[in-house]
C-alpha atoms as a PDB file:
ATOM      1  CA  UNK A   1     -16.946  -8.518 -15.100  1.00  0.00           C
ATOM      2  CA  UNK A   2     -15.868  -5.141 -15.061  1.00  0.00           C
ATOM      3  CA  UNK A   3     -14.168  -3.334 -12.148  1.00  0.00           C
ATOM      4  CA  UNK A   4     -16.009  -1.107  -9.952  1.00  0.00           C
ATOM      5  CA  UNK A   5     -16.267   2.689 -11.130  1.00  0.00           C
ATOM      6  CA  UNK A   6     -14.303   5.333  -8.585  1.00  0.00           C
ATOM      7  CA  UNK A   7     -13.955   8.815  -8.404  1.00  0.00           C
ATOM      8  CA  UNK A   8     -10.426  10.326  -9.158  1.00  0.00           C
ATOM      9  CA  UNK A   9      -7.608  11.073  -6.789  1.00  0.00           C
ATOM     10  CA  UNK A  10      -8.097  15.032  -6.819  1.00  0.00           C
ATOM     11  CA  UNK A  11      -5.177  16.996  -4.688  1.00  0.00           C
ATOM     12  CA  UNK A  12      -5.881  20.724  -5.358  1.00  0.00           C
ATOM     13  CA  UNK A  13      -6.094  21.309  -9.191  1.00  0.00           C
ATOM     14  CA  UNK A  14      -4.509  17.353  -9.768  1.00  0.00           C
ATOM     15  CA  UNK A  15      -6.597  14.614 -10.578  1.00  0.00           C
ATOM     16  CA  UNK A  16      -5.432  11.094 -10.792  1.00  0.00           C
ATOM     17  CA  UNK A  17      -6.621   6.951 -11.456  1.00  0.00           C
ATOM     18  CA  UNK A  18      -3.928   5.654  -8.807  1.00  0.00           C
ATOM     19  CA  UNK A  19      -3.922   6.339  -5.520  1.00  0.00           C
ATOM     20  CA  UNK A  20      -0.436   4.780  -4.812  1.00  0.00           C
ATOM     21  CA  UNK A  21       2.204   7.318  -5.136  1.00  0.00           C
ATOM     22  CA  UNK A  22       6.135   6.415  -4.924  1.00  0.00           C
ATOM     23  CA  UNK A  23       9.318   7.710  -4.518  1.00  0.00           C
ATOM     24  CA  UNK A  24      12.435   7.834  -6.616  1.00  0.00           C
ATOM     25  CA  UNK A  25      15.454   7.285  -4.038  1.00  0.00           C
ATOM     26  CA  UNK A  26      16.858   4.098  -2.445  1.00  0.00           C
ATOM     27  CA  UNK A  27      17.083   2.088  -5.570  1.00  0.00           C
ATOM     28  CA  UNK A  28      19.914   0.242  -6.940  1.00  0.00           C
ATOM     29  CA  UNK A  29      20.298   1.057 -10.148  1.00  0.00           C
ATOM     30  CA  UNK A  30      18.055   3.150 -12.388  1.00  0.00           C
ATOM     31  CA  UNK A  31      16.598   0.538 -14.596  1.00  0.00           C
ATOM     32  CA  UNK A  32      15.009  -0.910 -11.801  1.00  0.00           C
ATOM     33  CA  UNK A  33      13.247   2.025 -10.029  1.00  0.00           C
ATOM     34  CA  UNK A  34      11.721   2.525 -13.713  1.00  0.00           C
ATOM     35  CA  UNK A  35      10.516  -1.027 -13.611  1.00  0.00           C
ATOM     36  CA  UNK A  36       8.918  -1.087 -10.101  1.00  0.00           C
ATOM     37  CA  UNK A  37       7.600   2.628 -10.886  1.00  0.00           C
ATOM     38  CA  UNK A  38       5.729   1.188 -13.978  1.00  0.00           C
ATOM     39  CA  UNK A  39       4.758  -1.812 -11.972  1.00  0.00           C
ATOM     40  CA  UNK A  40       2.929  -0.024  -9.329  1.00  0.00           C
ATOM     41  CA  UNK A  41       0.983   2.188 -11.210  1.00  0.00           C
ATOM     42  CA  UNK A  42       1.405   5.029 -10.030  1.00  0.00           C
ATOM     43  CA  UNK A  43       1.150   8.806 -11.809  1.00  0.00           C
ATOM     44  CA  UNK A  44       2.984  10.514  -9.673  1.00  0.00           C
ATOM     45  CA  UNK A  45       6.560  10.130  -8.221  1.00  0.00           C
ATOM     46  CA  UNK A  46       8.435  12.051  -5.433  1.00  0.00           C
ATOM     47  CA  UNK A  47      12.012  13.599  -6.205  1.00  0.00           C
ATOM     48  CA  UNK A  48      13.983  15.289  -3.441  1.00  0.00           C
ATOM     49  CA  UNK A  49      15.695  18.205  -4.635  1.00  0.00           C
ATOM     50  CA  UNK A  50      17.848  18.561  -1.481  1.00  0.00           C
ATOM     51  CA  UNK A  51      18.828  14.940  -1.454  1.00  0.00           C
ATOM     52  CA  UNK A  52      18.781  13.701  -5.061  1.00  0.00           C
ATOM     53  CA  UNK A  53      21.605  12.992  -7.170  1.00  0.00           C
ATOM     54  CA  UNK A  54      19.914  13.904 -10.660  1.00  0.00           C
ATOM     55  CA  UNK A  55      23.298  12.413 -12.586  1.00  0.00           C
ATOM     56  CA  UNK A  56      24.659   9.492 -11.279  1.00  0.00           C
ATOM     57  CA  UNK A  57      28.814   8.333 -11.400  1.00  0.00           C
ATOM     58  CA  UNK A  58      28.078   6.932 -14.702  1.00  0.00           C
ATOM     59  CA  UNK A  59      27.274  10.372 -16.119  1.00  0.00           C
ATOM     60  CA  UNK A  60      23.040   9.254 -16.220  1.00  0.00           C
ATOM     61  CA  UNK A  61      20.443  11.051 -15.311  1.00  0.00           C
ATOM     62  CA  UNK A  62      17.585   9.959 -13.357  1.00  0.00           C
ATOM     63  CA  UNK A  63      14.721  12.066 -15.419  1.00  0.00           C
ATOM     64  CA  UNK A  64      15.952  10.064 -18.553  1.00  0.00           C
ATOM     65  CA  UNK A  65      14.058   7.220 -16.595  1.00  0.00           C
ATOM     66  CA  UNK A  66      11.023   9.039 -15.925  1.00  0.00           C
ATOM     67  CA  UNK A  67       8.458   8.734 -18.247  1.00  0.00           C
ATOM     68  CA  UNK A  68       7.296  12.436 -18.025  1.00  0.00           C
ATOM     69  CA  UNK A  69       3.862  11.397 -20.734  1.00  0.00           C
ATOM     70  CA  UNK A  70       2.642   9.082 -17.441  1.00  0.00           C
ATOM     71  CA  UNK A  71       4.148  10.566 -14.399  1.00  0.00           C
ATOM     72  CA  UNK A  72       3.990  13.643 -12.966  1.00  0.00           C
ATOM     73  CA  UNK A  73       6.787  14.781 -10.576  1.00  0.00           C
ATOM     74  CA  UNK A  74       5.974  15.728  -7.046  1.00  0.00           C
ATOM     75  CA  UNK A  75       9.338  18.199  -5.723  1.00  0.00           C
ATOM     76  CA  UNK A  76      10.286  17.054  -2.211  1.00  0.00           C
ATOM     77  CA  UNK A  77      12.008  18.962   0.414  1.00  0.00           C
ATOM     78  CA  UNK A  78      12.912  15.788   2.480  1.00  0.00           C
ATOM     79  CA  UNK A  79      15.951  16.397   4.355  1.00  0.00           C
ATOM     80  CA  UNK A  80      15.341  20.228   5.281  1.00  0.00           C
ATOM     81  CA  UNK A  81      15.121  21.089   9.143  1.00  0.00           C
ATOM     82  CA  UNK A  82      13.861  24.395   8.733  1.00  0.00           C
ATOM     83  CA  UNK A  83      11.119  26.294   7.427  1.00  0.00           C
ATOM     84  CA  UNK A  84      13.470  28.657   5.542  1.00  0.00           C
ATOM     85  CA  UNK A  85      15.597  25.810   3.895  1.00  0.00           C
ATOM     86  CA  UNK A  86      12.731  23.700   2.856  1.00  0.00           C
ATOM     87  CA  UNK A  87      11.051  27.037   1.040  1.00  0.00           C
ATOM     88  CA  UNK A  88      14.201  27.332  -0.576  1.00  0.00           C
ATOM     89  CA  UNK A  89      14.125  23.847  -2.360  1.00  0.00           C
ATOM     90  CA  UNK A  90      10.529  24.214  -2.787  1.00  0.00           C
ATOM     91  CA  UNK A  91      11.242  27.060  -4.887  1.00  0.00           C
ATOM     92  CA  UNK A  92      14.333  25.267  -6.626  1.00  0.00           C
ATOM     93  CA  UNK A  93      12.118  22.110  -7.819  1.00  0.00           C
ATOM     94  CA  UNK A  94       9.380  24.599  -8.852  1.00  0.00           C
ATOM     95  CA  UNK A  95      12.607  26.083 -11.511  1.00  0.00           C
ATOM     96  CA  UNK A  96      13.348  22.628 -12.570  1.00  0.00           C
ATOM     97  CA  UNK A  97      10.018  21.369 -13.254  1.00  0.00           C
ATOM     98  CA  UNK A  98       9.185  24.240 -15.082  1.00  0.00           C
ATOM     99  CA  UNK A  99      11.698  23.942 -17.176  1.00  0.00           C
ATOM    100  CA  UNK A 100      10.929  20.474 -18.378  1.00  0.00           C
ATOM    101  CA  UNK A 101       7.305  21.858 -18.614  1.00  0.00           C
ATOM    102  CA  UNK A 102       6.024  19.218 -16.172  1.00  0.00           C
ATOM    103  CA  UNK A 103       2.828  20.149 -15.040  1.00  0.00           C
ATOM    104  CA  UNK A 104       3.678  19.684 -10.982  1.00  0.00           C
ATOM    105  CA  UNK A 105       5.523  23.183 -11.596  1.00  0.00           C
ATOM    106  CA  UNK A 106       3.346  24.676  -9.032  1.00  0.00           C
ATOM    107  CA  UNK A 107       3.383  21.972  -6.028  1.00  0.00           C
ATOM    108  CA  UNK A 108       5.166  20.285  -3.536  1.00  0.00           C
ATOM    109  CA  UNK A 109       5.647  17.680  -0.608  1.00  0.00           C
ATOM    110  CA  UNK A 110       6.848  19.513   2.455  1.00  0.00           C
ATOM    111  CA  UNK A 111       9.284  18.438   4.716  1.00  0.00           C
ATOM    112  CA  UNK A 112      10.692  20.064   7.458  1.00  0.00           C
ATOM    113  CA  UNK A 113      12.142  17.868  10.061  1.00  0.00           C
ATOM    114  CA  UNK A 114      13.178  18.691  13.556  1.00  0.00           C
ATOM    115  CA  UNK A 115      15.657  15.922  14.228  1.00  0.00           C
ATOM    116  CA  UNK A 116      17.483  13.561  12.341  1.00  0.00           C
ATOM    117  CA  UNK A 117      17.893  10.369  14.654  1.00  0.00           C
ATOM    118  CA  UNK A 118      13.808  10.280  14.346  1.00  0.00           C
ATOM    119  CA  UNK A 119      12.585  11.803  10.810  1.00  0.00           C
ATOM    120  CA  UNK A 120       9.804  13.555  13.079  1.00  0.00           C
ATOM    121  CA  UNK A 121       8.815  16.826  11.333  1.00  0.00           C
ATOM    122  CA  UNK A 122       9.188  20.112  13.345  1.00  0.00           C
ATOM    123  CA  UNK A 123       5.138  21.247  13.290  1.00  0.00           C
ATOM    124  CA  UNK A 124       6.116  25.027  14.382  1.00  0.00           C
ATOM    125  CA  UNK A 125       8.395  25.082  11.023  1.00  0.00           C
ATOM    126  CA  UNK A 126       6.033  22.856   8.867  1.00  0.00           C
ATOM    127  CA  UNK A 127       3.330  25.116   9.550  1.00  0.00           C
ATOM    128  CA  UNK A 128       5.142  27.991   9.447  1.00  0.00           C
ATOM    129  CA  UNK A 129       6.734  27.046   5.869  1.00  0.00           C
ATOM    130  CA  UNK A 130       3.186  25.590   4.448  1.00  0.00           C
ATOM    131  CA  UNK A 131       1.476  29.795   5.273  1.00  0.00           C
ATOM    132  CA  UNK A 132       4.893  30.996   3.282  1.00  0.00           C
ATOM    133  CA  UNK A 133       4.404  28.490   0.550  1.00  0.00           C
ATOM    134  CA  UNK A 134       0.662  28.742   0.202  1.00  0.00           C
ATOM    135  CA  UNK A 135       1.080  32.570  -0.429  1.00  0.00           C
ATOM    136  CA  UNK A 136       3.864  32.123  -2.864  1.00  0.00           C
ATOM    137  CA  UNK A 137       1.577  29.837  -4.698  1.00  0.00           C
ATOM    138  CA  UNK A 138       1.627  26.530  -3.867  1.00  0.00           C
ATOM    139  CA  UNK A 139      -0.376  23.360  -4.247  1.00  0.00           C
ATOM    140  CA  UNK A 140       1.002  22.231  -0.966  1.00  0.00           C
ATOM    141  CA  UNK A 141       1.031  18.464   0.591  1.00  0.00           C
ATOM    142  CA  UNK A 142       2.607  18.679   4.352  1.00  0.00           C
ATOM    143  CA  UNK A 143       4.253  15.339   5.654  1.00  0.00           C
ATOM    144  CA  UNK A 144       3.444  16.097   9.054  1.00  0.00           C
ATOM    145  CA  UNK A 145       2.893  13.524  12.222  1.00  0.00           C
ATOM    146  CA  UNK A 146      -0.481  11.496  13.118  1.00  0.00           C
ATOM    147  CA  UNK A 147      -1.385  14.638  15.676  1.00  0.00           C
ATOM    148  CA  UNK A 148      -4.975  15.958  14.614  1.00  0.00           C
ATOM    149  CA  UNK A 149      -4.914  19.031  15.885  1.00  0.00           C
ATOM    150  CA  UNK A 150      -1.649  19.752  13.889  1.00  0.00           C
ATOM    151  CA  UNK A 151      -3.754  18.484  10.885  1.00  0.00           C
ATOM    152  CA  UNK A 152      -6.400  20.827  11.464  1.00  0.00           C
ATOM    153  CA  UNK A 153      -4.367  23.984  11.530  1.00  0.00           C
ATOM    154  CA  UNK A 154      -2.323  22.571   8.468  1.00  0.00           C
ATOM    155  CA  UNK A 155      -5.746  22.505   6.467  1.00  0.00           C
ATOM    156  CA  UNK A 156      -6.781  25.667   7.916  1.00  0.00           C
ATOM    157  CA  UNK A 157      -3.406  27.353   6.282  1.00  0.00           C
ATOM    158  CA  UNK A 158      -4.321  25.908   2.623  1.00  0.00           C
ATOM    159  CA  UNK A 159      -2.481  22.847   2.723  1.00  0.00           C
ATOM    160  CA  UNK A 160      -3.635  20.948  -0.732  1.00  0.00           C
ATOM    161  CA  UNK A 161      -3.436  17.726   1.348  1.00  0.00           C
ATOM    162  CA  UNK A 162      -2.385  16.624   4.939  1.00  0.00           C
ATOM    163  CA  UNK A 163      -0.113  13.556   4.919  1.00  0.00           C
ATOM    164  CA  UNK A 164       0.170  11.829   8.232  1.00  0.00           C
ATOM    165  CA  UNK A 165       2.543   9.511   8.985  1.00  0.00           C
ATOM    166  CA  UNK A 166       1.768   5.683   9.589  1.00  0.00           C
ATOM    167  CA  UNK A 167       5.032   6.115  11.525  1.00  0.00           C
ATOM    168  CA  UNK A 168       8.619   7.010  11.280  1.00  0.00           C
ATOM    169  CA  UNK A 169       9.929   7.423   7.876  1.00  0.00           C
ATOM    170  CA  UNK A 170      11.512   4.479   6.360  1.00  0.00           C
ATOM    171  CA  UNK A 171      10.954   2.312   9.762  1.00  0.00           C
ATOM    172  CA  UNK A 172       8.406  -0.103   8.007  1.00  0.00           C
ATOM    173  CA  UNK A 173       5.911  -0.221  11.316  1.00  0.00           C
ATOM    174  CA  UNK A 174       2.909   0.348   9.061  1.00  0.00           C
ATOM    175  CA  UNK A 175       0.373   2.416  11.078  1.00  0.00           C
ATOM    176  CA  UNK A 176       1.230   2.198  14.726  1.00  0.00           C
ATOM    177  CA  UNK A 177      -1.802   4.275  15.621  1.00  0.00           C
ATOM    178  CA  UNK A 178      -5.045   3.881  13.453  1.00  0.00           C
ATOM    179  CA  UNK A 179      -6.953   5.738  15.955  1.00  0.00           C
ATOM    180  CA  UNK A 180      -5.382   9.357  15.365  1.00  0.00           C
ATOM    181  CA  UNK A 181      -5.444   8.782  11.492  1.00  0.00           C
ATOM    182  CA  UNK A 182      -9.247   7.900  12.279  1.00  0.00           C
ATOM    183  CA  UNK A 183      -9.384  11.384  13.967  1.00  0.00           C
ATOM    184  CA  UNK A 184      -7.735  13.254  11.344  1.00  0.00           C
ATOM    185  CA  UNK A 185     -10.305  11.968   8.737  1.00  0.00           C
ATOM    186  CA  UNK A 186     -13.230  13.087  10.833  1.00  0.00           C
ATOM    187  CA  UNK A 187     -11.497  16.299  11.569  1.00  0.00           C
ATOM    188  CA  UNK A 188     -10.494  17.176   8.071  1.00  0.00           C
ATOM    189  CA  UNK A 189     -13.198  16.036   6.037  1.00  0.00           C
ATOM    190  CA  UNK A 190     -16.121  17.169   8.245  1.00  0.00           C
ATOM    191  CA  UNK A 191     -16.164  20.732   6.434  1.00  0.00           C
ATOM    192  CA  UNK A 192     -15.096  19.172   3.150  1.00  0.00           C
ATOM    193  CA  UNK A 193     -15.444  15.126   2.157  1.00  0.00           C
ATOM    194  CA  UNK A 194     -13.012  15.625  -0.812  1.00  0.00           C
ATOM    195  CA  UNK A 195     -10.224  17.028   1.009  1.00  0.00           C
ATOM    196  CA  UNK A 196      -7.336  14.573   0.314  1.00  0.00           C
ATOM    197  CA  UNK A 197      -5.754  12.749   3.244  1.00  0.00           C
ATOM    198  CA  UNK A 198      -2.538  10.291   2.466  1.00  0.00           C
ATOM    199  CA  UNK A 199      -0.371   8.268   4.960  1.00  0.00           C
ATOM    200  CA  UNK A 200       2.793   8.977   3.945  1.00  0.00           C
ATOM    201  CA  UNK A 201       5.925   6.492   5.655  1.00  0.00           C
ATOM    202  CA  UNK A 202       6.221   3.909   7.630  1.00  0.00           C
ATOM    203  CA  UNK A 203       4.521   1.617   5.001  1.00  0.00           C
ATOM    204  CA  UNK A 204       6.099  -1.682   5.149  1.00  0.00           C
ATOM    205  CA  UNK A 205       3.877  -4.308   3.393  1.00  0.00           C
ATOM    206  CA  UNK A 206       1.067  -4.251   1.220  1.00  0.00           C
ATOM    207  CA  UNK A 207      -1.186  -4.849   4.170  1.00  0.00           C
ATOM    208  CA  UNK A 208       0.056  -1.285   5.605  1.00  0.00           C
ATOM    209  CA  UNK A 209      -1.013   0.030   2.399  1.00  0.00           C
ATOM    210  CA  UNK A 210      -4.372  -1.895   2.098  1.00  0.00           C
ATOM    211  CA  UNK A 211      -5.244  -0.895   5.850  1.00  0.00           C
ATOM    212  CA  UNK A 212      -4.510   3.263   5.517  1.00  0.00           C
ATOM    213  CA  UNK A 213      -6.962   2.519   2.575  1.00  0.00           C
ATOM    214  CA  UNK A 214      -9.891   0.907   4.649  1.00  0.00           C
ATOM    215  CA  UNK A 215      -9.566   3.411   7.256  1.00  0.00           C
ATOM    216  CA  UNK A 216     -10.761   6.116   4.267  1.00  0.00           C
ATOM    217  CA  UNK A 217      -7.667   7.681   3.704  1.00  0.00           C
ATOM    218  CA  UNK A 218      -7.343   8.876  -0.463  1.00  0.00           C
ATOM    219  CA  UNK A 219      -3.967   7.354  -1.159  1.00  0.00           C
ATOM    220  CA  UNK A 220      -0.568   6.113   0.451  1.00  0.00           C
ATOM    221  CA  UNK A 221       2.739   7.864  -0.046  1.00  0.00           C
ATOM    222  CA  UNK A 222       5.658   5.188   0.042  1.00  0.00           C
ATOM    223  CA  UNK A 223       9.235   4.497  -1.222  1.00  0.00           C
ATOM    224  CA  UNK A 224      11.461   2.656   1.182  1.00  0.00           C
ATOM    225  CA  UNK A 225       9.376  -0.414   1.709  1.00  0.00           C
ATOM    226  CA  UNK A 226       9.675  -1.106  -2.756  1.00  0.00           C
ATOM    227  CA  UNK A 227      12.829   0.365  -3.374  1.00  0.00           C
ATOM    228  CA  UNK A 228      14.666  -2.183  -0.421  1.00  0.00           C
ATOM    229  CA  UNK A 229      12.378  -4.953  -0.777  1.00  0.00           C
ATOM    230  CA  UNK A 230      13.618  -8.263  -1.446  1.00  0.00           C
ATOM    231  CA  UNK A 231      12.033  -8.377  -5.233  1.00  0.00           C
ATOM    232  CA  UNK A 232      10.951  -4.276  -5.564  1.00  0.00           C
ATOM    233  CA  UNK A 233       8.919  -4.910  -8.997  1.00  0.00           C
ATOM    234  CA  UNK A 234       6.799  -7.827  -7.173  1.00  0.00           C
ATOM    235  CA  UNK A 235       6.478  -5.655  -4.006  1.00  0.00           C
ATOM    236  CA  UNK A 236       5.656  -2.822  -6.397  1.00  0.00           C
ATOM    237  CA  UNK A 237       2.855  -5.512  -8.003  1.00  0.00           C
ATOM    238  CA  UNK A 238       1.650  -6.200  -4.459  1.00  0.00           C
ATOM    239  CA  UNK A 239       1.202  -2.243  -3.220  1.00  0.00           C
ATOM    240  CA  UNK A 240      -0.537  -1.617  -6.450  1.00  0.00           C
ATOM    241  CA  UNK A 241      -3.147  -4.265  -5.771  1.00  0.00           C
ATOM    242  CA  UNK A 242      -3.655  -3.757  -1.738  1.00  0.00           C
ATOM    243  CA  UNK A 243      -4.157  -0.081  -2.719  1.00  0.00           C
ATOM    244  CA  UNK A 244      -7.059  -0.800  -4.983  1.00  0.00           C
ATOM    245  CA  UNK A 245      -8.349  -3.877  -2.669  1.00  0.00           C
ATOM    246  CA  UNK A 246      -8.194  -1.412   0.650  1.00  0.00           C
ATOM    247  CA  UNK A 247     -10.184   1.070  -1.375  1.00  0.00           C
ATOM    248  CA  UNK A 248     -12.922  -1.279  -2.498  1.00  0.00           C
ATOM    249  CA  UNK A 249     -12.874  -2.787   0.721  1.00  0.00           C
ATOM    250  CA  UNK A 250     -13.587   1.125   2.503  1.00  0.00           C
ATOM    251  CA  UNK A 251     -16.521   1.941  -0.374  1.00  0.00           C
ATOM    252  CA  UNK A 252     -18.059  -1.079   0.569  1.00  0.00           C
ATOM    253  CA  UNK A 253     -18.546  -0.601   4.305  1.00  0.00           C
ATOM    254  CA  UNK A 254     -17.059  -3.727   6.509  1.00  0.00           C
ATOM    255  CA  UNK A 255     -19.393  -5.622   8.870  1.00  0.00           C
ATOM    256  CA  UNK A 256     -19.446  -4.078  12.278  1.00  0.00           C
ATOM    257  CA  UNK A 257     -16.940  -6.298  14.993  1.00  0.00           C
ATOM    258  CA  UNK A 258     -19.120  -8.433  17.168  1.00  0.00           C
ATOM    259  CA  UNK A 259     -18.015  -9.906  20.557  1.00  0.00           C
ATOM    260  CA  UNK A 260     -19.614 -13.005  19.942  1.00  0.00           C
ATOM    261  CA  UNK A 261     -20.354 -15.211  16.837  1.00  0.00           C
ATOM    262  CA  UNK A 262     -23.094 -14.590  14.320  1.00  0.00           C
ATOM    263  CA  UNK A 263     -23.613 -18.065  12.136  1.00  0.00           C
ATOM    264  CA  UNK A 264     -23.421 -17.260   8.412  1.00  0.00           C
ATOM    265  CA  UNK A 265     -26.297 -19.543   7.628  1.00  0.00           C
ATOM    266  CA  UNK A 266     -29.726 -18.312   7.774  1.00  0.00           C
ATOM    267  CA  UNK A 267     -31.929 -19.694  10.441  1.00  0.00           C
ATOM    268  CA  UNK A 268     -35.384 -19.621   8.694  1.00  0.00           C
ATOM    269  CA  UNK A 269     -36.496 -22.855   7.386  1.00  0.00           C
ATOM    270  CA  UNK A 270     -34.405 -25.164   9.130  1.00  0.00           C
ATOM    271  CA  UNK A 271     -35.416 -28.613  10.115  1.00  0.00           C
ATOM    272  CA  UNK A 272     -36.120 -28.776  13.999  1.00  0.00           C
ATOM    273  CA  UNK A 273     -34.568 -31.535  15.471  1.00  0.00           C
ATOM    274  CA  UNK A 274     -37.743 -33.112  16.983  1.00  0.00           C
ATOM    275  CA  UNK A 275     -38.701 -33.141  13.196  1.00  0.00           C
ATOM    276  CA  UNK A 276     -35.365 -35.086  12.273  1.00  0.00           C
ATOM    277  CA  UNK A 277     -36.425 -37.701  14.839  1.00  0.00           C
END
């Protein structure tokens, strides 16, 4: 039996099969973020220019593990606090990629965090640096909090995508508040039911991932919960597959909740008792 059809991923002029995308940090060694990175699927992967070590002690460098014919590289500016800094190393992975001729040249995840106890992005500087960034050219996706109306005005200044957070970066909640994720859907794809939303951190197991996919969000963002998992290439196995369950699961439209039970069985045709007797 053959799988059911989908559409692609599409993020501004990007298409793409998986909807999974991962992250490059947190690993122990290098072989093994290449093996959970092949694992999950996924055709894109996140590098932080501001926080990434491209050569490691031993002289190696991490885009030697990258297989650049599958994967497309997705410049982060995680670890910037300002809208000035995180334009800057936008710009800087936009140098680097094009001069390995990768074709996510021209895009970028956007950071721009307001404190560092909490991860919580700064929405005055995130929206701020995604108008400066959109101008200068770029296929932007904001990591921004669950807050629609932030979400809304992100769209409305050409963000490629608007990635809310399940909750606080590398905390492993999951999604502490469906509800507002709910909201942002209706708000951002009631002028356009392409545009790409994708719950980026806070994933912790594949059931995180599986449930941002039933609520209709495009695709989940994650790196923390493979790269410290017990076993990352079987937790990179398991994301893969509750990505592509929670999709099928949304396209197929979930029977409403009931208060009460509902027997499975059909009631035409039974015997009647009085019959039985």
């Amino acid at each position: 039996m053959d799988f059911p059809s989908d559409q692609p991923l599409t993020i501004g002029s990007f298409r793409f099969q998986s909807r999974l995308i991962t992250g490059t940090g947190k690993y122990s060694s290098m072989e093994l973020m290449k093996e959970a990175l092949d694992a999950s699927g996924c055709e894109v992967t996140t590098v932080a220019v501001r926080r990434e070590r491209l050569v490691d002690k031993d002289g190696r460098n991490l885009l030697d593990y990258l297989d650049l014919k599958k994967l497309t590289i997705l410049p982060n500016t995680a670890g910037c606090f300002s809208a000035e800094d995180a334009i800057r190393h936008a710009r800087l992975g936009r140098e680097l990629l094009s001069n390995l001729n990768n074709p996510g040249a021209n895009w970028v995840k956007l950071e721009c965090l307001g404190d560092p106890r909490t991860l919580l992005p700064d929405p005055m500087e995130t929206l701020k640096a995604t108008e400066i960034l959109v101008k200068d050219g770029f296929q932007v996706l904001v990591y921004t909090s669950d807050d629609p109306i932030l979400a809304r005005n992100l769209q409305k200044a050409g963000a490629a995508s608007v990635m809310p957070a399940g909750s606080p970066i590398g905390s492993g909640q999951g999604i502490l508040n469906p509800n507002n994720i709910r909201i942002i859907l209706e708000y951002l794809k009631s002028a356009d039911g392409n545009y790409p939303v994708i719950v980026d951190a806070g994933v912790g197991a594949a059931s995180d991932v599986a449930l941002a996919m039933e609520l209709g969000c495009d695709g989940v963002l994650l790196n923390t919960a493979i790269a410290q998992a017990g076993d990352p290439v079987r937790m990179a196995w398991a994301m893969r597959q509750a990505c592509q369950a929670g999709r099928w699961s949304f396209q197929s439209g979930r029977i409403p909740k009931k208060l009460y039970a509902h027997a499975s069985s059909p009631q035409e045709g039974l015997i009647s008792p009085a019959r039985i007797s």
